[in-house]
N, C-alpha and C. Protein backbone atom coordinates (compact mmCIF):
# COMPACT_ATOMS: atom_id res chain seq x y z
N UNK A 1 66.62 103.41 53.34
CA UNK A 1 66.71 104.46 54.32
C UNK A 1 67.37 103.87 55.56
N UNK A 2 68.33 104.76 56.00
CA UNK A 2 69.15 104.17 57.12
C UNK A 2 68.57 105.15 58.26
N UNK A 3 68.70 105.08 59.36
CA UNK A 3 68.48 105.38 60.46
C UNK A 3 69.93 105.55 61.37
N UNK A 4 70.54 106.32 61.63
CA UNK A 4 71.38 106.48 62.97
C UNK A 4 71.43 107.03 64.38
N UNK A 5 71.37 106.55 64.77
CA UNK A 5 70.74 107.56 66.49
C UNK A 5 72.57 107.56 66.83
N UNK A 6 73.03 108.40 67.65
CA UNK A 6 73.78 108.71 68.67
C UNK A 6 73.82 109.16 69.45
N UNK A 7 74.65 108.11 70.67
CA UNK A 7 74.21 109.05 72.31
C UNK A 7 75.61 109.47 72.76
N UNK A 8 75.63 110.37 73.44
CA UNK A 8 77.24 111.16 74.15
C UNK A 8 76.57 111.40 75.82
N UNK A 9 77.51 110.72 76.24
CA UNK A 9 76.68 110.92 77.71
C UNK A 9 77.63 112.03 78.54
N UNK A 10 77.41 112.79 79.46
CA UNK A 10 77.99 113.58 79.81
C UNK A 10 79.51 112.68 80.19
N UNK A 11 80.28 113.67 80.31
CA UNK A 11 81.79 112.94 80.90
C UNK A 11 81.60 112.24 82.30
N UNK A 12 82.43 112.06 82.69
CA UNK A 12 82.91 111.93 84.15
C UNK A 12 84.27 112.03 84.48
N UNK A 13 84.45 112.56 85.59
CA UNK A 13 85.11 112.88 86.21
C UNK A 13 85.48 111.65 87.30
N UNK A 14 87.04 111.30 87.90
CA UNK A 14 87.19 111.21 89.30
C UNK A 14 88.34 111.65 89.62
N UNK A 15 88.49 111.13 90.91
CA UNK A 15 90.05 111.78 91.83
C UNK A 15 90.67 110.49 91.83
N UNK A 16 92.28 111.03 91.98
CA UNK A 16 92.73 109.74 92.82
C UNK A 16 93.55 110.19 94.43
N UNK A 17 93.06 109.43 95.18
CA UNK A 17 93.46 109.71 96.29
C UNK A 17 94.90 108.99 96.62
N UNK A 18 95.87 109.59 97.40
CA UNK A 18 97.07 109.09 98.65
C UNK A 18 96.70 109.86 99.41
N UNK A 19 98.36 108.36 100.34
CA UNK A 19 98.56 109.42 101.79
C UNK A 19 99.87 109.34 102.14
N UNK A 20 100.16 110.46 102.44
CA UNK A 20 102.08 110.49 102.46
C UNK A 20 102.52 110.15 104.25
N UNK A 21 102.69 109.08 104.79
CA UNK A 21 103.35 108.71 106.49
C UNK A 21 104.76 109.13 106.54
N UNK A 22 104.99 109.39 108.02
CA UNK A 22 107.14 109.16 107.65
C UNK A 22 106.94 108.73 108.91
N UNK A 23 107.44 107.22 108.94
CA UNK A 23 107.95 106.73 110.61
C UNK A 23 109.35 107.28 110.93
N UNK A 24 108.98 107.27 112.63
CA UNK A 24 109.91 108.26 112.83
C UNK A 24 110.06 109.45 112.61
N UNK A 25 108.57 109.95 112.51
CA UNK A 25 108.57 111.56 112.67
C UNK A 25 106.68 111.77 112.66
N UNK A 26 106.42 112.54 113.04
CA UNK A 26 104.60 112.83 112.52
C UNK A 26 104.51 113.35 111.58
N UNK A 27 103.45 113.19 110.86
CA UNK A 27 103.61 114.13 109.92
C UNK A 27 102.44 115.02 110.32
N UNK A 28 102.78 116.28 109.71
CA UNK A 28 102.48 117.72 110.33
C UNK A 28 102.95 118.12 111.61
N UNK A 29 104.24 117.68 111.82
CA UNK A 29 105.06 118.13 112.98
C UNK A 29 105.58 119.27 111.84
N UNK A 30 106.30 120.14 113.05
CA UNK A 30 106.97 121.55 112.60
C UNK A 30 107.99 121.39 111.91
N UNK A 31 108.00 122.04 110.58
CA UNK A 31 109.76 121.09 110.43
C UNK A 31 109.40 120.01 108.71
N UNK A 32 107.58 119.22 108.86
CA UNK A 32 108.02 118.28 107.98
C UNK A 32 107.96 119.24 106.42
N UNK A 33 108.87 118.09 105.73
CA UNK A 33 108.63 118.58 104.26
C UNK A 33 107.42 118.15 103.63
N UNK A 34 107.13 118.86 102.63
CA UNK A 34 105.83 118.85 101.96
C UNK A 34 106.74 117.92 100.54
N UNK A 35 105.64 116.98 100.16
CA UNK A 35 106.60 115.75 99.24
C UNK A 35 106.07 116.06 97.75
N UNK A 36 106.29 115.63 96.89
CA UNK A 36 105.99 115.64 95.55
C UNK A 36 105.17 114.11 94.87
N UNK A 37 104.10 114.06 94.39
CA UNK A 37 103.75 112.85 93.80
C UNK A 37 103.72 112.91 91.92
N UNK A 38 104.25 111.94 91.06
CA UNK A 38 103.30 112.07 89.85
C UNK A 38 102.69 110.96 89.56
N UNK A 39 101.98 111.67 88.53
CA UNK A 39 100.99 111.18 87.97
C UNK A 39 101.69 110.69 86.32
N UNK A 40 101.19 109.35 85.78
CA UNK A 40 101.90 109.08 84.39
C UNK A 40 101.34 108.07 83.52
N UNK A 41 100.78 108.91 82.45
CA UNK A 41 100.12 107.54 81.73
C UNK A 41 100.64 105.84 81.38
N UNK A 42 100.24 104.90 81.70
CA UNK A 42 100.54 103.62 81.68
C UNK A 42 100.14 102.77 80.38
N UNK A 43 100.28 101.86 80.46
CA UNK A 43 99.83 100.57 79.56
C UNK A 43 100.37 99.55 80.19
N UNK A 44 99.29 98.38 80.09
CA UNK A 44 99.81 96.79 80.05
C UNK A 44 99.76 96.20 79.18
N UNK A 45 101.48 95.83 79.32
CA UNK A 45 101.58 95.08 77.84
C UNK A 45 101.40 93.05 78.04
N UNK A 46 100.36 92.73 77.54
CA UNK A 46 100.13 91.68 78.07
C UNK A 46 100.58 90.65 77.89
N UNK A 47 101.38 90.72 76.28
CA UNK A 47 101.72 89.11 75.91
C UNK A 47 102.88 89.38 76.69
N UNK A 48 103.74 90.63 77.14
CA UNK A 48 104.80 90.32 77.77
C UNK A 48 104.85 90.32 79.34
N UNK A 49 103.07 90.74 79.96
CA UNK A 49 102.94 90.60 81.41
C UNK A 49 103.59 92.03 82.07
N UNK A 50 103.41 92.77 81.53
CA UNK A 50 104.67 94.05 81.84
C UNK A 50 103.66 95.21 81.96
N UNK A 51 104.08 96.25 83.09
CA UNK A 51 103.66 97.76 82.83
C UNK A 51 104.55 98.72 82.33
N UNK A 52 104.11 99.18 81.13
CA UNK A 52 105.09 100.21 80.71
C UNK A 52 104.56 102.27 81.26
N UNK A 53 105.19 102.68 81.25
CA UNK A 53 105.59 103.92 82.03
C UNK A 53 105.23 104.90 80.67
N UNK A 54 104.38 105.85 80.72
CA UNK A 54 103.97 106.57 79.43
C UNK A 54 104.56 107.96 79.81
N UNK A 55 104.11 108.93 79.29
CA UNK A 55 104.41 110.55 79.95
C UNK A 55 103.45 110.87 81.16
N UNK A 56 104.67 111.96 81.43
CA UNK A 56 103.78 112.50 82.66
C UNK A 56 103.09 112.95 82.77
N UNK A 57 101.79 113.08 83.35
CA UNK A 57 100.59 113.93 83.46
C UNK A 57 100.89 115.32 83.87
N UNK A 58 100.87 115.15 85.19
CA UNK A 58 101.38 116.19 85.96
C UNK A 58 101.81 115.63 87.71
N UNK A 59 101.81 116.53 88.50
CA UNK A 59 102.20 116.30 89.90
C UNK A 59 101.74 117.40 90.84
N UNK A 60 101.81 116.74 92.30
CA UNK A 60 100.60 116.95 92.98
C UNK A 60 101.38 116.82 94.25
N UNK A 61 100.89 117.56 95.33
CA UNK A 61 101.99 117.80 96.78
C UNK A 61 100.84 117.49 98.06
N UNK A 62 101.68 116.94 99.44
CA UNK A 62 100.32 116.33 100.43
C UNK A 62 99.97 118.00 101.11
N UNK A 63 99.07 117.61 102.02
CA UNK A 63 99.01 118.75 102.96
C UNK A 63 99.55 118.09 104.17
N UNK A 64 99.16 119.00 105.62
CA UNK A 64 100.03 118.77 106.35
C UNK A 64 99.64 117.42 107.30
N UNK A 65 98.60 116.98 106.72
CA UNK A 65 98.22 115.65 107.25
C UNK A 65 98.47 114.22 106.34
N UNK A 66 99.49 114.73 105.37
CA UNK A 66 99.90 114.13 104.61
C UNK A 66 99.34 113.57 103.50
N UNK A 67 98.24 113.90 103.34
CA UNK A 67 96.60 113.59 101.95
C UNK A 67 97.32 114.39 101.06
N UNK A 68 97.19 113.44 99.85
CA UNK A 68 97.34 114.14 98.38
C UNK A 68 96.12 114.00 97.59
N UNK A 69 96.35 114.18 96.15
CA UNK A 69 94.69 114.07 95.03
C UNK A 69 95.51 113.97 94.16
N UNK A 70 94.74 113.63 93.16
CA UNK A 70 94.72 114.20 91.60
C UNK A 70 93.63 114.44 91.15
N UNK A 71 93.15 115.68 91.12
CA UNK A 71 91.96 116.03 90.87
C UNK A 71 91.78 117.33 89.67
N UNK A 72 90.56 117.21 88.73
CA UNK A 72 90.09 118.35 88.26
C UNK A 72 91.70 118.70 86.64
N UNK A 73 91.80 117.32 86.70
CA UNK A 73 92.59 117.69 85.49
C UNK A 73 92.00 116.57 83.95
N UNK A 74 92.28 117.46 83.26
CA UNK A 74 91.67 116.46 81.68
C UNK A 74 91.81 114.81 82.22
N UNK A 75 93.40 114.41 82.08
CA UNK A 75 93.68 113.31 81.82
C UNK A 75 92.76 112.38 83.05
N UNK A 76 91.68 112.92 83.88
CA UNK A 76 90.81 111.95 84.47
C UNK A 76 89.58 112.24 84.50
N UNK A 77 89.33 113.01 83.42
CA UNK A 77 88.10 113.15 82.90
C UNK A 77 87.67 112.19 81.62
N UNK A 78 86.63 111.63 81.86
CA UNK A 78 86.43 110.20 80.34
C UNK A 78 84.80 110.54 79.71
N UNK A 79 84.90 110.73 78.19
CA UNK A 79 83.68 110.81 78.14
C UNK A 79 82.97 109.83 77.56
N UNK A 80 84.05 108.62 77.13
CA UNK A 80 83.66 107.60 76.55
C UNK A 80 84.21 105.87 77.23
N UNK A 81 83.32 105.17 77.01
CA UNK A 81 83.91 103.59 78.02
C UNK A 81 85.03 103.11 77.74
N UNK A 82 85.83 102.36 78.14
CA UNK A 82 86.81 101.92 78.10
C UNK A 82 88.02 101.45 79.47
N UNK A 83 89.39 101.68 79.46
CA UNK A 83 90.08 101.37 80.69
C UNK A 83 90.99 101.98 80.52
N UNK A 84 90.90 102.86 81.22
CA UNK A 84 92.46 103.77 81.76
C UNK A 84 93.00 103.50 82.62
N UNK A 85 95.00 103.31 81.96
CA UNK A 85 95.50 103.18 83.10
C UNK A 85 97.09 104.43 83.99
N UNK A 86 97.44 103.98 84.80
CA UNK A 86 98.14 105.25 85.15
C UNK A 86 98.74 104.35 86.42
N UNK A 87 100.00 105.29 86.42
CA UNK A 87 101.40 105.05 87.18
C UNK A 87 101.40 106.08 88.25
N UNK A 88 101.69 106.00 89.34
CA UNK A 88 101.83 107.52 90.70
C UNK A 88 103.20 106.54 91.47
N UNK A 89 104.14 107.64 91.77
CA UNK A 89 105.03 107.26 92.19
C UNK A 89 105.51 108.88 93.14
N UNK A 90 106.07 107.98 94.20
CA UNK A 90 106.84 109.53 95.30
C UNK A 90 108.01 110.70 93.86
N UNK A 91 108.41 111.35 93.89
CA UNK A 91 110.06 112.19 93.53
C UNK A 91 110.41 112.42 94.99
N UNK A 92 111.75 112.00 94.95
CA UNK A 92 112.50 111.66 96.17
C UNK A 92 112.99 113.75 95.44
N UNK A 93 112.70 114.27 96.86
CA UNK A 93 113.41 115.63 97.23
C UNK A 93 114.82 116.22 96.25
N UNK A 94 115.61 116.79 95.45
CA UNK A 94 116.86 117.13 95.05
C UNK A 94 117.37 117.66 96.79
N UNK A 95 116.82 118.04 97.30
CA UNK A 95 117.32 119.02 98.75
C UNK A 95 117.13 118.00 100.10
N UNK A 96 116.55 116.68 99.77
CA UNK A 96 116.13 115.94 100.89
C UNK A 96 117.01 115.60 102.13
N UNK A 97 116.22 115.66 103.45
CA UNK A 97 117.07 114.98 104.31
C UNK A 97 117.43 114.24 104.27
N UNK A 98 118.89 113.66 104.82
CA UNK A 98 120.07 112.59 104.38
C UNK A 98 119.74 111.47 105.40
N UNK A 99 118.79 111.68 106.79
CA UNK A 99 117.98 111.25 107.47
C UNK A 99 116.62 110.58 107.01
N UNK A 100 116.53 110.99 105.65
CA UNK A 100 114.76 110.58 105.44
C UNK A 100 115.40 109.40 104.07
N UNK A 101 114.42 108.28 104.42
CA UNK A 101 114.84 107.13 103.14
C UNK A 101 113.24 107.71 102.37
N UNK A 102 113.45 107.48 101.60
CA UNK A 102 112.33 107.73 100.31
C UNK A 102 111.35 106.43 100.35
N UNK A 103 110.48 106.17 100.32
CA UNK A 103 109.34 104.83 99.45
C UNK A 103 109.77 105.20 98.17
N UNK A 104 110.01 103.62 97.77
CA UNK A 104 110.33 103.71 96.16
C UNK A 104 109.39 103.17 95.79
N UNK A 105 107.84 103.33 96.35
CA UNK A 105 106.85 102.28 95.77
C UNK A 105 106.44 102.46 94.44
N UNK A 106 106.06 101.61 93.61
CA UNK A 106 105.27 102.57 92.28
C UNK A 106 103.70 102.01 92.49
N UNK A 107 102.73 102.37 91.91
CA UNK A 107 101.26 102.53 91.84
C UNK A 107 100.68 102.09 90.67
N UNK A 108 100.03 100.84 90.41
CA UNK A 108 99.14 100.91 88.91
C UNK A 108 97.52 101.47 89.16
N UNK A 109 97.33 102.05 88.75
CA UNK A 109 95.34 102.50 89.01
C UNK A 109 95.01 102.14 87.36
N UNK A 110 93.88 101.30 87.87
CA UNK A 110 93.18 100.72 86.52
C UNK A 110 91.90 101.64 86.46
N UNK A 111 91.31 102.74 85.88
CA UNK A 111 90.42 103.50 85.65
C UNK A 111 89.24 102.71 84.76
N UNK A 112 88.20 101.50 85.28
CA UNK A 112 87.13 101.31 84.06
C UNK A 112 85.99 101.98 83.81
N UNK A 113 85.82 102.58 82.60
CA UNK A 113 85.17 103.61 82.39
C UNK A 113 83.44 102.47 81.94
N UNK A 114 82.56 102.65 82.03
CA UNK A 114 81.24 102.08 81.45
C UNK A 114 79.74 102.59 81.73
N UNK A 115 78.77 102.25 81.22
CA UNK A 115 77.90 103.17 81.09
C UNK A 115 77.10 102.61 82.73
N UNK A 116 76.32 103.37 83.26
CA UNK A 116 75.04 102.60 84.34
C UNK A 116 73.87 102.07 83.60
N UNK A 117 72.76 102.00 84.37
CA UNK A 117 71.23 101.45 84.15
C UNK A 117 71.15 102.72 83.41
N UNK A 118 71.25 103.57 83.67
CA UNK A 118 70.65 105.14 83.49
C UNK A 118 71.04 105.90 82.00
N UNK A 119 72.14 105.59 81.67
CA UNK A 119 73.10 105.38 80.26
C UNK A 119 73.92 106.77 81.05
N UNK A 120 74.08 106.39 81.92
CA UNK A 120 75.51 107.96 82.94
C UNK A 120 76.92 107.07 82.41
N UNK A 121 77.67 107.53 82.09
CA UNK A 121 79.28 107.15 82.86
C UNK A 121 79.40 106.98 84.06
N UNK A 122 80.38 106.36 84.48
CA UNK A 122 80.53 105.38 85.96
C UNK A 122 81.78 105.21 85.40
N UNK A 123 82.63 105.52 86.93
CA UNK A 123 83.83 104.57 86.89
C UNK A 123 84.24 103.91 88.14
N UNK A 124 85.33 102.93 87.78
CA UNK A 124 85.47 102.16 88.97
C UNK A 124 86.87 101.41 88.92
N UNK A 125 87.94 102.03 90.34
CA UNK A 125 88.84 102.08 90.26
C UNK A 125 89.84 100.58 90.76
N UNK A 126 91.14 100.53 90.53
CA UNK A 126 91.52 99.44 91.00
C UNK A 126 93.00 99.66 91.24
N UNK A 127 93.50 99.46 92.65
CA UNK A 127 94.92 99.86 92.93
C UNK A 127 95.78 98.41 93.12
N UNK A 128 96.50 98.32 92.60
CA UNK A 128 98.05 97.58 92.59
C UNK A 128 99.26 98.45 93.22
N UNK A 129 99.99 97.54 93.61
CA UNK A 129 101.37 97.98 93.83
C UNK A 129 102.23 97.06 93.08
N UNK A 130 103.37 97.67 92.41
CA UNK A 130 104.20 97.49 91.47
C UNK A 130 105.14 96.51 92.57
N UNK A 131 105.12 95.41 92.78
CA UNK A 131 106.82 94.74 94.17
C UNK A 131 107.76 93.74 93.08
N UNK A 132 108.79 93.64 93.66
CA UNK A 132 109.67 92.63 92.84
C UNK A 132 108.55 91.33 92.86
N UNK A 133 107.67 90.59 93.26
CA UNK A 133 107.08 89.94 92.65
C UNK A 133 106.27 89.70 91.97
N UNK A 134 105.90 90.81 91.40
CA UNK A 134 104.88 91.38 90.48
C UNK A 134 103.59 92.41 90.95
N UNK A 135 102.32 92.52 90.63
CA UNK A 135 101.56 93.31 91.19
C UNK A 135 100.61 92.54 92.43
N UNK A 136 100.43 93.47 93.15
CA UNK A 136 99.77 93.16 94.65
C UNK A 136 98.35 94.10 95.14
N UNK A 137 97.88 93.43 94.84
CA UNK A 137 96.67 94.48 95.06
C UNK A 137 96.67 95.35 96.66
N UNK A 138 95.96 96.33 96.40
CA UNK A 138 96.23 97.52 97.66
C UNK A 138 95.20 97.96 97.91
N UNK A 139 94.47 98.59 98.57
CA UNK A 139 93.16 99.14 99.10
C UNK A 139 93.31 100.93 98.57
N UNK A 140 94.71 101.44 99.11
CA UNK A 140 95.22 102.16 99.27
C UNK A 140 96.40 102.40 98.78
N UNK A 141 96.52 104.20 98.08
CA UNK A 141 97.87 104.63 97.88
C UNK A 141 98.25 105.29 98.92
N UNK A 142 99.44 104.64 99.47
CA UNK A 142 100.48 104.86 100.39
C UNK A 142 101.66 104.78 101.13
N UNK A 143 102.12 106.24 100.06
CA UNK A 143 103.76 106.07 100.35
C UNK A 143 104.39 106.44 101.87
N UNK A 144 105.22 105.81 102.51
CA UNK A 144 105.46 105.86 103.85
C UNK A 144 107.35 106.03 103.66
N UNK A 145 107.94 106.98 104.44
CA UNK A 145 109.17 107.35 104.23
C UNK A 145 109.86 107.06 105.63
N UNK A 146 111.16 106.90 105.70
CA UNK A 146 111.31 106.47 107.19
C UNK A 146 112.45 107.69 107.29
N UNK A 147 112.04 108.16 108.68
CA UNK A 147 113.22 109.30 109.35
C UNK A 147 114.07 108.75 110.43
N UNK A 148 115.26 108.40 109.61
CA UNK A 148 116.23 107.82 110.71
C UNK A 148 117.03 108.66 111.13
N UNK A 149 116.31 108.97 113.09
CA UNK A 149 117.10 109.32 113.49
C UNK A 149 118.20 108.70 114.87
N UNK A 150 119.40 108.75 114.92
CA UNK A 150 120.14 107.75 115.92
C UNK A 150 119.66 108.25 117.50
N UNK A 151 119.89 107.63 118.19
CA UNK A 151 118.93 107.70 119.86
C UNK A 151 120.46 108.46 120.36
N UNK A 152 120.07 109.29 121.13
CA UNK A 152 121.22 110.41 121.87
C UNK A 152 120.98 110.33 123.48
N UNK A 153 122.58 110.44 123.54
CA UNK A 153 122.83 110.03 125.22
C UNK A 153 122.59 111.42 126.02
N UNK A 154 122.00 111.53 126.83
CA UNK A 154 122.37 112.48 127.66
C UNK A 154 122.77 112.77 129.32
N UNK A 155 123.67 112.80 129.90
CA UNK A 155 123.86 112.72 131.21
C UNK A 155 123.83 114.37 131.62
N UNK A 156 123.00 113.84 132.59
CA UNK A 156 122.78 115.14 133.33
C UNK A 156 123.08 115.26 135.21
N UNK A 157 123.95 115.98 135.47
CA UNK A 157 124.43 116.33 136.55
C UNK A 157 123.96 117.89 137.20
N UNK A 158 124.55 118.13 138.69
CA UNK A 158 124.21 118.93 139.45
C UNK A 158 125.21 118.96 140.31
N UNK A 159 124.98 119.73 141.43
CA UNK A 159 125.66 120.74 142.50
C UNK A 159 124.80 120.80 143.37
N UNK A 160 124.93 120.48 144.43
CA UNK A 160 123.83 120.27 145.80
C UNK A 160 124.89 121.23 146.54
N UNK A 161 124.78 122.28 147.08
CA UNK A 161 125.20 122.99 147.84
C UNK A 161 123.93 123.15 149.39
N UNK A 162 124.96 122.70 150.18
CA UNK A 162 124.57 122.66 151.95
C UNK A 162 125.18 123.45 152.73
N UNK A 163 124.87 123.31 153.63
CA UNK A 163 125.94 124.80 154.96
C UNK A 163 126.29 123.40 155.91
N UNK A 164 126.03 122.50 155.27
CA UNK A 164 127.10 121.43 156.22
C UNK A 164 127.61 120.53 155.72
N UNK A 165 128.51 120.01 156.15
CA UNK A 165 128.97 118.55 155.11
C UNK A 165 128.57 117.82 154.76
N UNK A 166 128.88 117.44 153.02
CA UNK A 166 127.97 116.54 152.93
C UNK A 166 128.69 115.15 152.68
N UNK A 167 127.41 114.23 153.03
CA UNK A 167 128.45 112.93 152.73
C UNK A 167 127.68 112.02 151.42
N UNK A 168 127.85 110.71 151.43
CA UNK A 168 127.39 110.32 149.92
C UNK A 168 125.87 109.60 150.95
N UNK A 169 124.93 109.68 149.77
CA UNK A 169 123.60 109.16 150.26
C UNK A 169 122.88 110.19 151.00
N UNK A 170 123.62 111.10 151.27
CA UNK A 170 122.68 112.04 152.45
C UNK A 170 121.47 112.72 151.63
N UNK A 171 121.07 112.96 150.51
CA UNK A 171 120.31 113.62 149.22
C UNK A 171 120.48 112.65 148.17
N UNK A 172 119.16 113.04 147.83
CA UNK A 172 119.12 111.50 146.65
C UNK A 172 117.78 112.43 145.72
N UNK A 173 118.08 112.44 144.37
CA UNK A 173 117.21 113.12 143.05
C UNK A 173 116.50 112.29 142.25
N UNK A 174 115.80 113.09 142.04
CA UNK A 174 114.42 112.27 141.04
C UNK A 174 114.27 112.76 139.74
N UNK A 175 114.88 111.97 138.65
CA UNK A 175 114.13 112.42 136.97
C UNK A 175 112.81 112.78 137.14
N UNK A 176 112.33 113.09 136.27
CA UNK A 176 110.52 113.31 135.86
C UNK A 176 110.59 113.76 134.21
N UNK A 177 109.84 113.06 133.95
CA UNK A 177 109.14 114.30 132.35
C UNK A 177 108.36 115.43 132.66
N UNK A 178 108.50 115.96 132.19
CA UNK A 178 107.62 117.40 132.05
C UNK A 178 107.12 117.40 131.26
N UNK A 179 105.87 118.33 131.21
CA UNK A 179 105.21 118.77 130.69
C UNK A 179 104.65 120.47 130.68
N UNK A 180 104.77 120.87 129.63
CA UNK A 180 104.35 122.37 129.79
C UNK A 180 103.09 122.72 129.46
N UNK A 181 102.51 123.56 130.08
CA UNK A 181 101.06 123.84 129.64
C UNK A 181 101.49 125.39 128.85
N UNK A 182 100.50 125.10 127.77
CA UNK A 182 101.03 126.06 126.41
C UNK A 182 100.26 127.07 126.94
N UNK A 183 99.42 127.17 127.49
CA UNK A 183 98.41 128.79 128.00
C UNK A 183 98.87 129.32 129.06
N UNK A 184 99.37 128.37 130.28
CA UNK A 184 99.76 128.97 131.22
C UNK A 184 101.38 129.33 131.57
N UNK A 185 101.95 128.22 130.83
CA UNK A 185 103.63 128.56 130.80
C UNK A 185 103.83 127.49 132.37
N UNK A 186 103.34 127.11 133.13
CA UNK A 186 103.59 126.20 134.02
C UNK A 186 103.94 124.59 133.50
N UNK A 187 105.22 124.70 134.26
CA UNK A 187 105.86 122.81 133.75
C UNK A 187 105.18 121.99 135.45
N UNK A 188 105.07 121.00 134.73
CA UNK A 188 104.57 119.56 135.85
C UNK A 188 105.49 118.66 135.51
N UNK A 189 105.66 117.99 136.74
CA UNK A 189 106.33 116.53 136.41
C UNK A 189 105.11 115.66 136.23
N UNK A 190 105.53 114.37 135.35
CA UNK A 190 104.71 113.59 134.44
C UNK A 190 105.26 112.27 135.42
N UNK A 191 104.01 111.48 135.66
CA UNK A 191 104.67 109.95 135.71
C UNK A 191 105.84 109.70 137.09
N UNK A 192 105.93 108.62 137.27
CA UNK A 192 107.19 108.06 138.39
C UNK A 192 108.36 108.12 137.62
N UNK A 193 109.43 108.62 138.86
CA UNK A 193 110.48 108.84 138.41
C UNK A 193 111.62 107.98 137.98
């Protein structure tokens, strides 16, 4: 007489988190573009030291504070132990500004799936970055894009009109920054001139 017990522990679930920066611009200024991330099953191939690039999961866009996810889809749901792995990389815009350079970073996330004290699923994640010298561990996914824009001259002149002659030095002007107050519509000068 044989005996077999089997246990199935509920799944688990997690997210993976980024964060999309652009120096040289804020992000959630008026104006920014909303970016594209995917998601793509991986493998390491070990005798050759290599990550290979599987299909795509799917893809996932920041908000205006530039936070992305991958959340609430199969491919990061596990109901059994093991190690999943996965690729996230930016898609550079078809329509992009000719001003904005792209992060070409790529992303390894090592997903280890294993049981607790409790016999739950647990997982526990691990981020790399893909660099020409191989992988680099990261705390964080985060792609950062740079907005180059060139610095612009501006000269600004005037017309001093008097009811007497004028000569040079007799009136002398002051720059300022301004500032507008958005409720009241009143500008201030900011700071020494």
């Amino acid at each position: 007489i044989a005996f077999r017990n089997e246990y199935h522990a509920e799944p688990v679930s997690t997210t993976i988190y980024g964060n999309k920066k652009i120096d040289g611009r804020e992000m959630g200024a008026e104006g920014n573009p909303t970016f594209t991330f995917e998601l793509y099953e991986a493998e390491f191939i070990f005798d050759e030291n290599r990550i290979e690039q599987g299909a795509r999961i799917t893809t996932t866009t920041n908000d205006s504070l530039g936070n992305f996810e991958f959340a609430n889809i199969p491919a990061l749901s596990f109901d059994k132990i093991g190690g999943y792995r996965f690729i996230i990389k930016e898609v550079k815009d078809a329509n992009a500004d000719e001003l904005m350079d792209y992060d070409t970073a790529t992303y390894y996330v090592e997903i280890d799936v294993t049981y607790n004290l409790l016999g739950s699923l647990v997982t526990s994640t691990k981020i790399t970055k893909l660099t020409d010298e191989g992988l680099v561990d990261a705390t964080a996914i985060e792609f950062t894009n740079t907005f180059n824009v060139e610095p612009i001259k501006v000269d600004l002149g005037g017309i001093k009109n008097f009811n007497k002659t004028l000569t040079d030095g007799m009136f002398s002007f002051d720059l300022y920054q301004a500032l507008k107050d958005t409720e009241s519509g009143v500008i201030s000068a900011v700071g020494e001139p």
